[in-house]
Protein backbone atom coordinates (compact mmCIF):
# COMPACT_ATOMS: atom_id res chain seq x y z
CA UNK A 1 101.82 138.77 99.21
CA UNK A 2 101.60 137.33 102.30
CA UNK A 3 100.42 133.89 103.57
CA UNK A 4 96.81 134.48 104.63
CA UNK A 5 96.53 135.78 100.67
CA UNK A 6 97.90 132.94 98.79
CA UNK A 7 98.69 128.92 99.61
CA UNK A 8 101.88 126.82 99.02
CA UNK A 9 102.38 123.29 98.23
CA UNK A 10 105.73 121.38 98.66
CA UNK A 11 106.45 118.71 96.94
CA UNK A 12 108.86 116.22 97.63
CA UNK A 13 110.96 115.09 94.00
CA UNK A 14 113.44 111.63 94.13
CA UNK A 15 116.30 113.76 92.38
CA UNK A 16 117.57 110.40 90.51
CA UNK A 17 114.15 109.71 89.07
CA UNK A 18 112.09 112.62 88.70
CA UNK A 19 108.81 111.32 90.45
CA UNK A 20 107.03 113.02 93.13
CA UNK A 21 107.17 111.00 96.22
CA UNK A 22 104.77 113.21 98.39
CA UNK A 23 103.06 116.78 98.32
CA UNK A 24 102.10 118.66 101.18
CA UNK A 25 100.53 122.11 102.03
CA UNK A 26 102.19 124.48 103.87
CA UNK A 27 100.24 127.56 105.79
CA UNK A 28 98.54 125.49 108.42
CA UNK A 29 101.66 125.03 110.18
CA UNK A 30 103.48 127.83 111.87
CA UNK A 31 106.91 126.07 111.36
CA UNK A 32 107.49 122.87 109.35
CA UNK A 33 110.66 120.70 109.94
CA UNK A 34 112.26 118.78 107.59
CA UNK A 35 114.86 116.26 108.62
CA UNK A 36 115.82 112.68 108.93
CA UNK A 37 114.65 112.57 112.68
CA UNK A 38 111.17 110.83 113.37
CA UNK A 39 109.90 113.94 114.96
CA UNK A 40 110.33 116.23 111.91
CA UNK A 41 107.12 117.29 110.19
CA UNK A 42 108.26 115.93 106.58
CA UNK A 43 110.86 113.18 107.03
CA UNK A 44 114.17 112.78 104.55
CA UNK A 45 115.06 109.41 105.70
CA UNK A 46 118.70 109.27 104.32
CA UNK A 47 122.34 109.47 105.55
CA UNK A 48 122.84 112.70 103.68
CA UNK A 49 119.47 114.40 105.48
CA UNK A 50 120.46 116.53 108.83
CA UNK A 51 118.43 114.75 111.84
CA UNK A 52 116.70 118.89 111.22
CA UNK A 53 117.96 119.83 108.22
CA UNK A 54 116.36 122.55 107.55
CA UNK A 55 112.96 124.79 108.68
CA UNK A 56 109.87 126.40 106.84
CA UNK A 57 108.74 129.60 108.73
CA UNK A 58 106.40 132.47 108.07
CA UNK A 59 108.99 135.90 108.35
CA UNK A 60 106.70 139.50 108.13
CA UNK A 61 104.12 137.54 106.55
CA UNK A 62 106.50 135.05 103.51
CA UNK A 63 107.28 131.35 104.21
CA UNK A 64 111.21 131.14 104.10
CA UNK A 65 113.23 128.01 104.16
CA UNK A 66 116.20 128.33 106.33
CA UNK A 67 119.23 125.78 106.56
CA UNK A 68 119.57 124.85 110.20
CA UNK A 69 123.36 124.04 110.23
CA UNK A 70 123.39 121.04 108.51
CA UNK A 71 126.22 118.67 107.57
CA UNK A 72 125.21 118.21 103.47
CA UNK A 73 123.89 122.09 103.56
CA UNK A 74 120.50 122.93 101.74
CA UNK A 75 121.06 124.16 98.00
CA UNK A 76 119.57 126.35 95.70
CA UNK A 77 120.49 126.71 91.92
CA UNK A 78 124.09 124.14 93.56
CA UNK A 79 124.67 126.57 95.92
CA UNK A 80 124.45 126.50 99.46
CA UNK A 81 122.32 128.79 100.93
CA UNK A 82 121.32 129.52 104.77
CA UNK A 83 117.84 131.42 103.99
CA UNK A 84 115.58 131.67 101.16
CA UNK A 85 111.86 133.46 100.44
CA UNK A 86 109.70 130.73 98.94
CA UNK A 87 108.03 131.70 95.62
CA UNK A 88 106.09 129.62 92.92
CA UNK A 89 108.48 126.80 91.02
CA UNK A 90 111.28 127.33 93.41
CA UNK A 91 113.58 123.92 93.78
CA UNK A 92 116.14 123.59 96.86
CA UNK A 93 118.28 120.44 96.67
CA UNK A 94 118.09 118.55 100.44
CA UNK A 95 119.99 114.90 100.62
CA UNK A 96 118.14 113.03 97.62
CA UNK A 97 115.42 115.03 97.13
CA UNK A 98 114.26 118.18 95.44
CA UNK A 99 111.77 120.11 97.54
CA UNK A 100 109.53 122.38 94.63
CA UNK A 101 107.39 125.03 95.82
CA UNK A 102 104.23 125.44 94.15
CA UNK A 103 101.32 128.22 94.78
CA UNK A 104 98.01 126.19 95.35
């Protein structure tokens, strides 16, 4: 299923307390950065965060998350991963937070 057929949420999760900090919805973006820097699109603002840490992109018509080098690495089920296909309830671990994708 591609992204003009269904729509993604993100939500940002404080690992150490459970609570969802912010939600956002993905698909109106081509790309969505995620990083410490003030220019990213959804800011991490912690020492562990990658100034871009990581990227959201639409490949052949799925959103992936892909790891863009950084120094603390962007996990999935504790281990690192470089590229992922986004699906409904899956968690990647980045700095603090747990980023959960949700279909809208």
């Amino acid at each position: 299923m591609g992204i003009t057929e269904m729509m993604m949420e993100l939500h940002v999760i404080n690992r150490k307390t459970g609570q969802l900090v912010r939600a956002f919805a993905l698909g109106d973006a081509a790309d969505v950065l995620i990083g410490r820097d003030e220019s990213c699109d959804i800011r991490l603002n912690a020492p562990s965060v990658s100034r871009e840490h990581c990227l959201i992109e639409e490949i052949d018509g799925d959103l992936h998350l892909r790891d863009l080098d950084s120094s603390g690495g962007t996990l999935c089920g504790g281990r690192k991963i470089d590229d992922v296909r986004l699906q409904h309830g899956l968690e990647v671990e980045v700095g603090p937070a747990t980023l959960r994708f949700v279909e809208d």
